[in-house]
PDB file of N, CA and C in Angstrom:
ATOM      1  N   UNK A   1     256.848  50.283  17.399  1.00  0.00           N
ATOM      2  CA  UNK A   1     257.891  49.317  17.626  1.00  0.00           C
ATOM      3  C   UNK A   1     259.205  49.826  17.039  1.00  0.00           C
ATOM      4  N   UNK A   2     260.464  49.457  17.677  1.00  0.00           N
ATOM      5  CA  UNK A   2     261.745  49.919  17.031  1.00  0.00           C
ATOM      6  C   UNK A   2     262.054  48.787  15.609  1.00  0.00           C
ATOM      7  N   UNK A   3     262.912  49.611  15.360  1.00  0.00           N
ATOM      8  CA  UNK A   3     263.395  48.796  14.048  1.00  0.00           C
ATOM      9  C   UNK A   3     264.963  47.776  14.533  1.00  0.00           C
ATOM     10  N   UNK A   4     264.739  46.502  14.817  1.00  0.00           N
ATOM     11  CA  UNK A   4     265.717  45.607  14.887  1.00  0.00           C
ATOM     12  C   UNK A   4     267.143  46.112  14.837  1.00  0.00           C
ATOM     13  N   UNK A   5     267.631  46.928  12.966  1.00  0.00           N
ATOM     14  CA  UNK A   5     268.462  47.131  12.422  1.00  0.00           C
ATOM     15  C   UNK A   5     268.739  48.014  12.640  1.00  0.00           C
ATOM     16  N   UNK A   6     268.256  49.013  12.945  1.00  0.00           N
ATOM     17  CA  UNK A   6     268.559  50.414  13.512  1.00  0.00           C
ATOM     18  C   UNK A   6     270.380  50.170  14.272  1.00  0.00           C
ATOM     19  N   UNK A   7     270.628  51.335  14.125  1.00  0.00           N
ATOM     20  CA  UNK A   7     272.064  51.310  15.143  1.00  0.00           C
ATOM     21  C   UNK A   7     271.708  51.449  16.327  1.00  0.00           C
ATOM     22  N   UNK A   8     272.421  51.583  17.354  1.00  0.00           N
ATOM     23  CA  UNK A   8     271.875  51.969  18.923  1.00  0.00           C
ATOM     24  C   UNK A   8     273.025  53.051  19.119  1.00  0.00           C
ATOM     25  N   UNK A   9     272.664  53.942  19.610  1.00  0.00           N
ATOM     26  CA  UNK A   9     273.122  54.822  20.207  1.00  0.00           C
ATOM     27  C   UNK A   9     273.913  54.470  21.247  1.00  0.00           C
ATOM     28  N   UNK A  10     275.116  54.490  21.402  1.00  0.00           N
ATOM     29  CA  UNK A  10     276.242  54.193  22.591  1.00  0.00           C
ATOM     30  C   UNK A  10     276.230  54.893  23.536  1.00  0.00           C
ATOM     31  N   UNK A  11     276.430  54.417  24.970  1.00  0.00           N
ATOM     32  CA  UNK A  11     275.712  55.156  26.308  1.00  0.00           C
ATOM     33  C   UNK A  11     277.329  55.514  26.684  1.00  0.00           C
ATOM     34  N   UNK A  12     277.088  56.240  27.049  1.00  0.00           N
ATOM     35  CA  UNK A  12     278.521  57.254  27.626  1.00  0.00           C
ATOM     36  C   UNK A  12     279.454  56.645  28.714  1.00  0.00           C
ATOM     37  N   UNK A  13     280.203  56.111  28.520  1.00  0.00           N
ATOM     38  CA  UNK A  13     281.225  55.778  29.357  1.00  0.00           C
ATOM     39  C   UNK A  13     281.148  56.180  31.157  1.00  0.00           C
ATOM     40  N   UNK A  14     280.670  55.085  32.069  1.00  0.00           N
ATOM     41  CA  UNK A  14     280.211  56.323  33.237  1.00  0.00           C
ATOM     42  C   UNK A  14     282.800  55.994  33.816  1.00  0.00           C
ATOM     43  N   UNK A  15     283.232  56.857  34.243  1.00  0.00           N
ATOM     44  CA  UNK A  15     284.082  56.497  34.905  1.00  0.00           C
ATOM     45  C   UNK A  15     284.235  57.072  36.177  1.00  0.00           C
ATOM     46  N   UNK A  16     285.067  56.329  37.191  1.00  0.00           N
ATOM     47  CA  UNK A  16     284.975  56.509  38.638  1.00  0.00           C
ATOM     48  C   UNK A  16     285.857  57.947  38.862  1.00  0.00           C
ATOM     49  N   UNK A  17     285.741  58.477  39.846  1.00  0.00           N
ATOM     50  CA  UNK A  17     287.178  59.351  39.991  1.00  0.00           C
ATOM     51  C   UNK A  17     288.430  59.357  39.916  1.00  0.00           C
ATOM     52  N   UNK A  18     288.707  57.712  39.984  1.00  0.00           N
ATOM     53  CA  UNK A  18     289.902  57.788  39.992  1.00  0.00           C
ATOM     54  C   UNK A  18     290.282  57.517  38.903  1.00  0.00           C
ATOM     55  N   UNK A  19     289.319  57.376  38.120  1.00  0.00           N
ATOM     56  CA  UNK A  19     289.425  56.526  36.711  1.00  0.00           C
ATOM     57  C   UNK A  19     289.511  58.114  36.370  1.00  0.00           C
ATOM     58  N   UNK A  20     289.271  58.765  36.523  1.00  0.00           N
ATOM     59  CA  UNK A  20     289.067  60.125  35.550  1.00  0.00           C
ATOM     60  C   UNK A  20     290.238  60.953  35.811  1.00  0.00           C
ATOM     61  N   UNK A  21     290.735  60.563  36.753  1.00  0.00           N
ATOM     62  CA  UNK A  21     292.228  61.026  37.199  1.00  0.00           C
ATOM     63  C   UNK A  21     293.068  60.275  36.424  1.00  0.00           C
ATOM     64  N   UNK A  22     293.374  58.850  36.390  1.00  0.00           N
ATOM     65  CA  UNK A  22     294.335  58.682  35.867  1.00  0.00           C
ATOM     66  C   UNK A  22     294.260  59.100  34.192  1.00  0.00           C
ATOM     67  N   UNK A  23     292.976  59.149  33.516  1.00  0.00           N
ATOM     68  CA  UNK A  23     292.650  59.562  32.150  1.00  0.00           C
ATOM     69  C   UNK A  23     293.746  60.995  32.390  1.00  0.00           C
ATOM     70  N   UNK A  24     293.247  61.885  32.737  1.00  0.00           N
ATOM     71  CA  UNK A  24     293.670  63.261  32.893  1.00  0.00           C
ATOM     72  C   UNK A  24     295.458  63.064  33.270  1.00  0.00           C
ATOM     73  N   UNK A  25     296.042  62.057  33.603  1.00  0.00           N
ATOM     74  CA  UNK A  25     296.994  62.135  33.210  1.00  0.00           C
ATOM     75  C   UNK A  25     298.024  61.546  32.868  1.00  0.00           C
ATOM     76  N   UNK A  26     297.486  60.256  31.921  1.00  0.00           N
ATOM     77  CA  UNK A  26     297.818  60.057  30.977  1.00  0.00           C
ATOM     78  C   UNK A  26     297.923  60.988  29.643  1.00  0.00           C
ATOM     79  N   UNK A  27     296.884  61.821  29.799  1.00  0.00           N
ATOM     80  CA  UNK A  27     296.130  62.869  28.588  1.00  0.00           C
ATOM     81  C   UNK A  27     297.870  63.726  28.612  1.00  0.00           C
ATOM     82  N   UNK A  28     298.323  64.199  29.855  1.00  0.00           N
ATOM     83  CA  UNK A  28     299.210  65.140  30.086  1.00  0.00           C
ATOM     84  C   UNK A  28     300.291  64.751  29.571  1.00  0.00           C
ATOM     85  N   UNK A  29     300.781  62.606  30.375  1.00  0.00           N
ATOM     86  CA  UNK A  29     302.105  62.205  29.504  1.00  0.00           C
ATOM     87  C   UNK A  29     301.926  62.280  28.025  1.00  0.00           C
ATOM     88  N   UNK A  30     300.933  62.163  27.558  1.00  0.00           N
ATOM     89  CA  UNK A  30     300.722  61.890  25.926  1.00  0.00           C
ATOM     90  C   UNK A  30     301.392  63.682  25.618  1.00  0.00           C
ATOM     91  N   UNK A  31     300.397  64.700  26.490  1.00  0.00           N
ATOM     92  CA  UNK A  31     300.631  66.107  26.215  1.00  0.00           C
ATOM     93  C   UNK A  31     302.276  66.392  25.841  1.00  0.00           C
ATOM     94  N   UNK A  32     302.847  66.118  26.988  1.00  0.00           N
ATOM     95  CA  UNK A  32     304.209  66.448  27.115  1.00  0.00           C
ATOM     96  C   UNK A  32     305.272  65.515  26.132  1.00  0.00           C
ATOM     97  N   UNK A  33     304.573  64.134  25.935  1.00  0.00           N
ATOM     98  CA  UNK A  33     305.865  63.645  25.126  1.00  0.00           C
ATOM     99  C   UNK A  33     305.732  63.897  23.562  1.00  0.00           C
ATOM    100  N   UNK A  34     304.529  64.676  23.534  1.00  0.00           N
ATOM    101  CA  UNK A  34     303.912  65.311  21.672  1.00  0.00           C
ATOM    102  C   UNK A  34     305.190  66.884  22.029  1.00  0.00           C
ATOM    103  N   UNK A  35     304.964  67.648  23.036  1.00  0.00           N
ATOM    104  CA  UNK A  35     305.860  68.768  23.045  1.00  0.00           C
ATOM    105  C   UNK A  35     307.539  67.900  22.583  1.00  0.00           C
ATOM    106  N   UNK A  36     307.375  67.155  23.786  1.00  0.00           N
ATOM    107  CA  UNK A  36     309.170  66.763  23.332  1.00  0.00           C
ATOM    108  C   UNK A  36     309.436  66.077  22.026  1.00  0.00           C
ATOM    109  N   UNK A  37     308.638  65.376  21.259  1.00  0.00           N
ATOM    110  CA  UNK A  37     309.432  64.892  20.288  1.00  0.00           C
ATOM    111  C   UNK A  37     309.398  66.024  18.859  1.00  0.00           C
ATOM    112  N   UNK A  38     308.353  67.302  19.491  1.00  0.00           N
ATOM    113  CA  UNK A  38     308.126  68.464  18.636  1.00  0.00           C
ATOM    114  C   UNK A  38     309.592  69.061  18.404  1.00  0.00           C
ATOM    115  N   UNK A  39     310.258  69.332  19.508  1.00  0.00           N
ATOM    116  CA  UNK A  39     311.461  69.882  20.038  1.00  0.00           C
ATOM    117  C   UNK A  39     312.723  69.287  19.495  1.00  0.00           C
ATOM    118  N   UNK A  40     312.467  67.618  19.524  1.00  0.00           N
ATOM    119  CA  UNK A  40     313.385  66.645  18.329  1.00  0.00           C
ATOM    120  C   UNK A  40     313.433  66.822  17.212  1.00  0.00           C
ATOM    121  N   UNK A  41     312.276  66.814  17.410  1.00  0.00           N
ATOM    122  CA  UNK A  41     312.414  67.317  15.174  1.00  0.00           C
ATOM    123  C   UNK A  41     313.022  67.962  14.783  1.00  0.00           C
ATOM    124  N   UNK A  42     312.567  69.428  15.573  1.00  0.00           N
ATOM    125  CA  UNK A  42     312.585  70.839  15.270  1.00  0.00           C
ATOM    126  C   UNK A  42     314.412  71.016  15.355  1.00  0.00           C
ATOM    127  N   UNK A  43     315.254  70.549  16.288  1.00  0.00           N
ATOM    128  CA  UNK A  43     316.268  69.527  16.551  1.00  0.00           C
ATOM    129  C   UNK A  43     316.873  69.317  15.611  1.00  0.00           C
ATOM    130  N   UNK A  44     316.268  68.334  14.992  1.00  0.00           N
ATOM    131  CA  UNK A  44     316.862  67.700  13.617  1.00  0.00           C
ATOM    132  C   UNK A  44     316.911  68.113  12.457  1.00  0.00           C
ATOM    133  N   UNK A  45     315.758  69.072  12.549  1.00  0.00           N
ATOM    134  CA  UNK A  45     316.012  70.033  11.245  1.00  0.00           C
ATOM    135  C   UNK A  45     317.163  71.068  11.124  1.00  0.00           C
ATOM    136  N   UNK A  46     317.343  71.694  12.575  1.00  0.00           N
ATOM    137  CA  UNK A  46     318.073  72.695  12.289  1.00  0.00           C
ATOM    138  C   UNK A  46     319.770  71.920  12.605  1.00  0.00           C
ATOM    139  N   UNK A  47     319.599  70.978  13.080  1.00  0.00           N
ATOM    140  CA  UNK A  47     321.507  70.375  12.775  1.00  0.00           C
ATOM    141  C   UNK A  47     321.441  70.219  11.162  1.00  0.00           C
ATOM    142  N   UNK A  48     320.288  69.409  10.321  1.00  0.00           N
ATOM    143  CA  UNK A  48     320.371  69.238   9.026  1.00  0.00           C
ATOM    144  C   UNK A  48     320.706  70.491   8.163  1.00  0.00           C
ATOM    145  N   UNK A  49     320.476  71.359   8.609  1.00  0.00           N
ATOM    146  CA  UNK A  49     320.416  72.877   8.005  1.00  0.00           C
ATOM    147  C   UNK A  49     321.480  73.180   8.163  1.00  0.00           C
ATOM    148  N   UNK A  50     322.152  72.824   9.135  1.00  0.00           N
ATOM    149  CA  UNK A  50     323.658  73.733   9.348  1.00  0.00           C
ATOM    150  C   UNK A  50     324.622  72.795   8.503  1.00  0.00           C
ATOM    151  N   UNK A  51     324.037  71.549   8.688  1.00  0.00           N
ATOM    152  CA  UNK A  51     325.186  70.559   8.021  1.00  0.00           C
ATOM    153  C   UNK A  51     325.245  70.905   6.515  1.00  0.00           C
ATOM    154  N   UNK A  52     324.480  71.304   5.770  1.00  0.00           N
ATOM    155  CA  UNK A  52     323.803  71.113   4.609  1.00  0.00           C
ATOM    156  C   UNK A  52     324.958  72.836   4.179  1.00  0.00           C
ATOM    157  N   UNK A  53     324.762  73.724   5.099  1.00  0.00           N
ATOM    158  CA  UNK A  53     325.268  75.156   4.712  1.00  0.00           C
ATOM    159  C   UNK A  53     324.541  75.960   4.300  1.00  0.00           C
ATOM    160  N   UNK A  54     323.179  75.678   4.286  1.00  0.00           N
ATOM    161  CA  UNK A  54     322.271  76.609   3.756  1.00  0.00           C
ATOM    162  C   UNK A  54     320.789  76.213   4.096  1.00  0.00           C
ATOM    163  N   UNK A  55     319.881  76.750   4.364  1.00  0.00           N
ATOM    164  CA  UNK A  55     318.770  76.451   4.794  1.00  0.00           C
ATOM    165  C   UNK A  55     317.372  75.907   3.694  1.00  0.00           C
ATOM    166  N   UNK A  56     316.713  74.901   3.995  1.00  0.00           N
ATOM    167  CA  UNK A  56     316.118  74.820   3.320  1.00  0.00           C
ATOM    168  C   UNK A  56     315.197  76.112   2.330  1.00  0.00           C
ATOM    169  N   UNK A  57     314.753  75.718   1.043  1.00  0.00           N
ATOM    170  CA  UNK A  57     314.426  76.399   0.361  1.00  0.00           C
ATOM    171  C   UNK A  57     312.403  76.533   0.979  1.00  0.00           C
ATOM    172  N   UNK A  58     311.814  77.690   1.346  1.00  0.00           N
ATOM    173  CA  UNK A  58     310.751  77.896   1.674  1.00  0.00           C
ATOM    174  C   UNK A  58     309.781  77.413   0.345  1.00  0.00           C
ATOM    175  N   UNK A  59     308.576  75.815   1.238  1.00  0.00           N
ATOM    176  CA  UNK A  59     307.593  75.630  -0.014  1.00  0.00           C
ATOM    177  C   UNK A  59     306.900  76.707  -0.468  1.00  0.00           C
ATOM    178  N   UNK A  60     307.164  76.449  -1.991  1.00  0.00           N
ATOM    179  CA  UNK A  60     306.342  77.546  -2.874  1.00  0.00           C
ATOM    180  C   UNK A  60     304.962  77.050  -1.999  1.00  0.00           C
ATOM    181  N   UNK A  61     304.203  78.500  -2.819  1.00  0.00           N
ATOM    182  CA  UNK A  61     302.428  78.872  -2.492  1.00  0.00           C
ATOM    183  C   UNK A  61     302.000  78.845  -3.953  1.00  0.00           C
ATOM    184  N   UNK A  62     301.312  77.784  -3.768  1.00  0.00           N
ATOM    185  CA  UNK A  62     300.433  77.488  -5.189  1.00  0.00           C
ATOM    186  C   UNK A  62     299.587  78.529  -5.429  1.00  0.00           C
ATOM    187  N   UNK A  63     299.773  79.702  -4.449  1.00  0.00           N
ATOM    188  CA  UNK A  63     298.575  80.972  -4.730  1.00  0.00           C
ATOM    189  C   UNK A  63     299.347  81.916  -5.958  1.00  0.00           C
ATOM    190  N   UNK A  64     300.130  81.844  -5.510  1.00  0.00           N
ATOM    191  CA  UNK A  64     301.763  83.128  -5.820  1.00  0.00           C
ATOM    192  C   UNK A  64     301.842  82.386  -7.437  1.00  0.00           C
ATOM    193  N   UNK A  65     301.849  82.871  -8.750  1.00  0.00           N
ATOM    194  CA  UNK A  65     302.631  82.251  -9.633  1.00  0.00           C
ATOM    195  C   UNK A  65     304.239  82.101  -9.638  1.00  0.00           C
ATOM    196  N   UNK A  66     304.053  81.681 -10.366  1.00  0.00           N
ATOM    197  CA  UNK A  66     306.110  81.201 -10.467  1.00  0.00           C
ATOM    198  C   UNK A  66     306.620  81.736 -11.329  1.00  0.00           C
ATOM    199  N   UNK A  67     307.516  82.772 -10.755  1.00  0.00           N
ATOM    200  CA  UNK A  67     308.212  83.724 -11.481  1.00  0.00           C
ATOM    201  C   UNK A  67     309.524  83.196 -12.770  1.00  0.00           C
ATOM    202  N   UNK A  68     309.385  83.560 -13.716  1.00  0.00           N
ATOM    203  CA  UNK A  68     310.528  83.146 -14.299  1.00  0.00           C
ATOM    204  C   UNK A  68     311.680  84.029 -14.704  1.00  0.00           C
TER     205      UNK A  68
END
């Protein structure tokens, strides 16, 4: 006999074709608007950098000691 409490194993999502189409591209708008707001940032850092006159300072590596 099974055990009541046991979890159940979740049965796999069946979806239609078209259902699997629109997944696939939605998947793509999600794809493309992760590239573009990558491009914003990346954007915003480097106007901040120019405004600033000097570029940020590269995070230390906790491997490297710290020179004095």
């Amino acid at each position: 006999m099974s055990d009541p409490s046991s979890p159940r194993t979740p049965t796999p999502t069946r979806i239609s074709p078209a259902g699997q189409e629109r997944v696939a591209e939605r998947q793509a708008r999600q794809a493309e608007a992760l590239r573009a707001n990558l491009r914003r940032r990346k954007e915003q850092v480097r106007a901040r950098e120019e405004q600033a006159g000097t570029p940020e300072p590269p995070a230390m590596d906790p491997a490297k000691p710290e020179e004095l």
